[in-house]
C-alpha atoms as a PDB file:
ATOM      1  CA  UNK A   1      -4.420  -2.994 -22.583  1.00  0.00           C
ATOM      2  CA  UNK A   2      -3.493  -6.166 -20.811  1.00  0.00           C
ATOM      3  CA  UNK A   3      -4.254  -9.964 -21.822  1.00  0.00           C
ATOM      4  CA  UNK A   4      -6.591 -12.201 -19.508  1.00  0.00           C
ATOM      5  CA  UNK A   5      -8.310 -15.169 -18.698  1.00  0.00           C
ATOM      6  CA  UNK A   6     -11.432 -14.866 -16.691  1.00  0.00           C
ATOM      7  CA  UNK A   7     -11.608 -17.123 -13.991  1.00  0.00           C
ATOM      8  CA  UNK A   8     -14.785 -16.404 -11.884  1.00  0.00           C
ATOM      9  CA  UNK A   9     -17.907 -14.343 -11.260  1.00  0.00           C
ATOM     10  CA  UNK A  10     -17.725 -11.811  -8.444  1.00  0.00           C
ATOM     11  CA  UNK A  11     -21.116 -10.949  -6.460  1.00  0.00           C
ATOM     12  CA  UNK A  12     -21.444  -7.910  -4.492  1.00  0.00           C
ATOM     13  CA  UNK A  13     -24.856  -6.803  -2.880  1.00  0.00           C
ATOM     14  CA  UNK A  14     -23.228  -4.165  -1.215  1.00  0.00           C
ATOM     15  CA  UNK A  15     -21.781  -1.650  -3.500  1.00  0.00           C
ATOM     16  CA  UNK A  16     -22.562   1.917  -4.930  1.00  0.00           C
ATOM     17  CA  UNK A  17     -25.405   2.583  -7.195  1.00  0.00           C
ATOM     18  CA  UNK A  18     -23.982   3.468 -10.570  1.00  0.00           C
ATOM     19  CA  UNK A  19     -22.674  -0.043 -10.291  1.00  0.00           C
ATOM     20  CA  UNK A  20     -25.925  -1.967 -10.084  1.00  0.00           C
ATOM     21  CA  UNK A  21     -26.322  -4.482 -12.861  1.00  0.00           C
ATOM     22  CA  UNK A  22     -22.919  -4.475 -14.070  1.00  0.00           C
ATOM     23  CA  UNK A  23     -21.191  -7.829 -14.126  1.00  0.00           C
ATOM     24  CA  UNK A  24     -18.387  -8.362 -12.111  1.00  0.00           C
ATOM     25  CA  UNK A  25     -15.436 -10.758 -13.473  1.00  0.00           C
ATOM     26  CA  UNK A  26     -12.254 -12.232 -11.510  1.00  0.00           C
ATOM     27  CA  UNK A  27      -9.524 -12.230 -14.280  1.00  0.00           C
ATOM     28  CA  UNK A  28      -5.893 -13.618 -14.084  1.00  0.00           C
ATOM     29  CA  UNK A  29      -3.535 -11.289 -15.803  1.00  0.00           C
ATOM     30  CA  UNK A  30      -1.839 -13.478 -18.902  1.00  0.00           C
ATOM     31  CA  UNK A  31       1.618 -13.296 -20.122  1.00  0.00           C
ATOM     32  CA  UNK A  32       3.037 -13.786 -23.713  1.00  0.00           C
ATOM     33  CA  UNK A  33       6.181 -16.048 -23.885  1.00  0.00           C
ATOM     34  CA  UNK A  34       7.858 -17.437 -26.691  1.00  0.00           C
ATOM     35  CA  UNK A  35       5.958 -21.502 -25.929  1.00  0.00           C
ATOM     36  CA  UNK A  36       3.017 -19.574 -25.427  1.00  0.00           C
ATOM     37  CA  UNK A  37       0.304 -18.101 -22.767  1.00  0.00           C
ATOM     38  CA  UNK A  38       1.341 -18.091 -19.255  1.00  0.00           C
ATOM     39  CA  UNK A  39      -1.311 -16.673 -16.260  1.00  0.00           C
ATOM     40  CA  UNK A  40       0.827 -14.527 -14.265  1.00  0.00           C
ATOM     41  CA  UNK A  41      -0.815 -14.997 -10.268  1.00  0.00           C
ATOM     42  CA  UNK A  42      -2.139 -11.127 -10.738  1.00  0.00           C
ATOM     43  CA  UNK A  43      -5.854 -11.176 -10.456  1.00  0.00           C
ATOM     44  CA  UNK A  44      -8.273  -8.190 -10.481  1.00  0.00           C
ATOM     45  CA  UNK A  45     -11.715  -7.402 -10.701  1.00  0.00           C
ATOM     46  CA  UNK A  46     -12.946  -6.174 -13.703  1.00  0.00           C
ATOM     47  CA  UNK A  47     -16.501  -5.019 -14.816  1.00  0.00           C
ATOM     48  CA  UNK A  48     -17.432  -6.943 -18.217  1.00  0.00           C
ATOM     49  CA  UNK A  49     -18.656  -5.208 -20.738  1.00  0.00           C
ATOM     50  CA  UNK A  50     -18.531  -7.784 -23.393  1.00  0.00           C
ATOM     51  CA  UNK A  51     -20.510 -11.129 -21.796  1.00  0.00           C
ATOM     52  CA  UNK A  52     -17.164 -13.080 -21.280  1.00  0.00           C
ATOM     53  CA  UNK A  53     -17.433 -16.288 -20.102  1.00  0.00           C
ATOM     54  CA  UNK A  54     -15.129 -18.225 -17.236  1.00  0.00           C
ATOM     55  CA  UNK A  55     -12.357 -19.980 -18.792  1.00  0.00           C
ATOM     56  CA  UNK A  56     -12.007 -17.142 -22.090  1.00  0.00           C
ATOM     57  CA  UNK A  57      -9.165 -15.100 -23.379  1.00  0.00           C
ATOM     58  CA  UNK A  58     -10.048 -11.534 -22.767  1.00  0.00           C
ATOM     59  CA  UNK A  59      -8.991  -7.955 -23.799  1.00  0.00           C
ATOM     60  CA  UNK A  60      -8.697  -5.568 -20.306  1.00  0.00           C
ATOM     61  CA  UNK A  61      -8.411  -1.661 -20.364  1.00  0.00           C
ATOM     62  CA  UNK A  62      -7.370   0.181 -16.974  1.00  0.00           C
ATOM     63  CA  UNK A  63      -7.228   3.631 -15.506  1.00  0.00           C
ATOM     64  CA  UNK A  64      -9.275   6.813 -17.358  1.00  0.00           C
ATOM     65  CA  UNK A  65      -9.840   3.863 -20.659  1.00  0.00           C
ATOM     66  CA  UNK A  66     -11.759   2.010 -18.222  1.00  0.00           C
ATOM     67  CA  UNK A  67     -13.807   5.114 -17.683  1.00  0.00           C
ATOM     68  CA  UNK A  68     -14.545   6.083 -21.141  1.00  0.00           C
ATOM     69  CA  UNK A  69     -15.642   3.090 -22.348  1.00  0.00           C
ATOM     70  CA  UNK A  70     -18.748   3.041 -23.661  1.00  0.00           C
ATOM     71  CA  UNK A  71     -21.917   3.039 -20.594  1.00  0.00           C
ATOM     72  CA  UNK A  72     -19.217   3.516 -17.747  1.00  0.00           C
ATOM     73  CA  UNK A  73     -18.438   7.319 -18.034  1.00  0.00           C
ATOM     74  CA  UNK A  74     -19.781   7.839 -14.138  1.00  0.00           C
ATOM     75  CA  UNK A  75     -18.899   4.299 -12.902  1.00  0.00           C
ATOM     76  CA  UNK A  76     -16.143   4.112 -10.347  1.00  0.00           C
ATOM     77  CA  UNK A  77     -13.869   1.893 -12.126  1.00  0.00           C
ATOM     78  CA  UNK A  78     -10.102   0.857 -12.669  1.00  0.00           C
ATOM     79  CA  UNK A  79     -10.852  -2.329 -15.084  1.00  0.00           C
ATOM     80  CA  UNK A  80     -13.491  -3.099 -17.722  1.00  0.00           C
ATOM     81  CA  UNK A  81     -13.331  -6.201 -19.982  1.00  0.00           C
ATOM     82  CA  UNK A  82     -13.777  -4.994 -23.704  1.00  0.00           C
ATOM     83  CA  UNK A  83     -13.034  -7.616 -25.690  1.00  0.00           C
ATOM     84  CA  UNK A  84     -13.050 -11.743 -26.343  1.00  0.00           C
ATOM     85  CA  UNK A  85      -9.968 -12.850 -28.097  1.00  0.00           C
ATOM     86  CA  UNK A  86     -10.960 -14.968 -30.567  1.00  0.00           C
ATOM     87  CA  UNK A  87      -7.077 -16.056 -32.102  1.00  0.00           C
ATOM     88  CA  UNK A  88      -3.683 -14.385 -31.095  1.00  0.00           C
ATOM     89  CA  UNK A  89      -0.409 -14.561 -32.852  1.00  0.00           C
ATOM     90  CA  UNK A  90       3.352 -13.651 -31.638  1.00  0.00           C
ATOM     91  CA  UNK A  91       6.744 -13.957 -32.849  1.00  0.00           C
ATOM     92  CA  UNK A  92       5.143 -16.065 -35.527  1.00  0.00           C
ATOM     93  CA  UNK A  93       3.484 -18.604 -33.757  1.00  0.00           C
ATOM     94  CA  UNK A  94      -0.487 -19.128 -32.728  1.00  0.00           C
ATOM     95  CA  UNK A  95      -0.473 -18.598 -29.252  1.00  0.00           C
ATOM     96  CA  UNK A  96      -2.801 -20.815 -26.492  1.00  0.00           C
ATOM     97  CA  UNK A  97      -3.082 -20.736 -22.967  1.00  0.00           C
ATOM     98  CA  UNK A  98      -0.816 -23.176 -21.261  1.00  0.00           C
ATOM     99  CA  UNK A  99      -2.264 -25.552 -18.556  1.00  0.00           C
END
């Protein structure tokens, strides 16, 4: 599972069928350091499974947990968003996104 911050909606009319009406995020891969969140330049496209909004902290899943997620067993997929992070501690301290 990998940390991110969703940072846009993607819109494709042109795609295959079993991925009609699934929502397409742009999320920035985050990074845990010891003063906090960092967003690491790695974006991917993700299918959201969860309603996440731009600007939240969200849980990813890649590769065959991507396709067993719940609704996605026969959708062609390397990233689904299946989680909103809500709080996050490490090493002790509350972690936050740095700016």
């Amino acid at each position: 599972m990998l940390l991110g911050q969703v940072k846009g909606h993607v819109v494709s009319t042109a795609k295959v069928e079993s991925l009609n009406g699934k929502k397409l995020m742009l999320v920035e891969v985050v990074s845990v350091r010891e003063h906090g969140l960092v967003t690491t330049g790695r974006e991917m496209v993700c299918i959201d499974a969860v309603q996440a909004g731009v600007g939240e902290l969200v849980i990813v899943v890649q590769g065959s947990s991507a396709r067993i997620a719940p609704e996605f067993g026969k959708v062609p997929t390397d990233a689904v968003i299946i989680g909103i992070v809500d709080t996050l501690q490490a090493m002790g301290v509350d972690m936050e996104l740095q700016a």
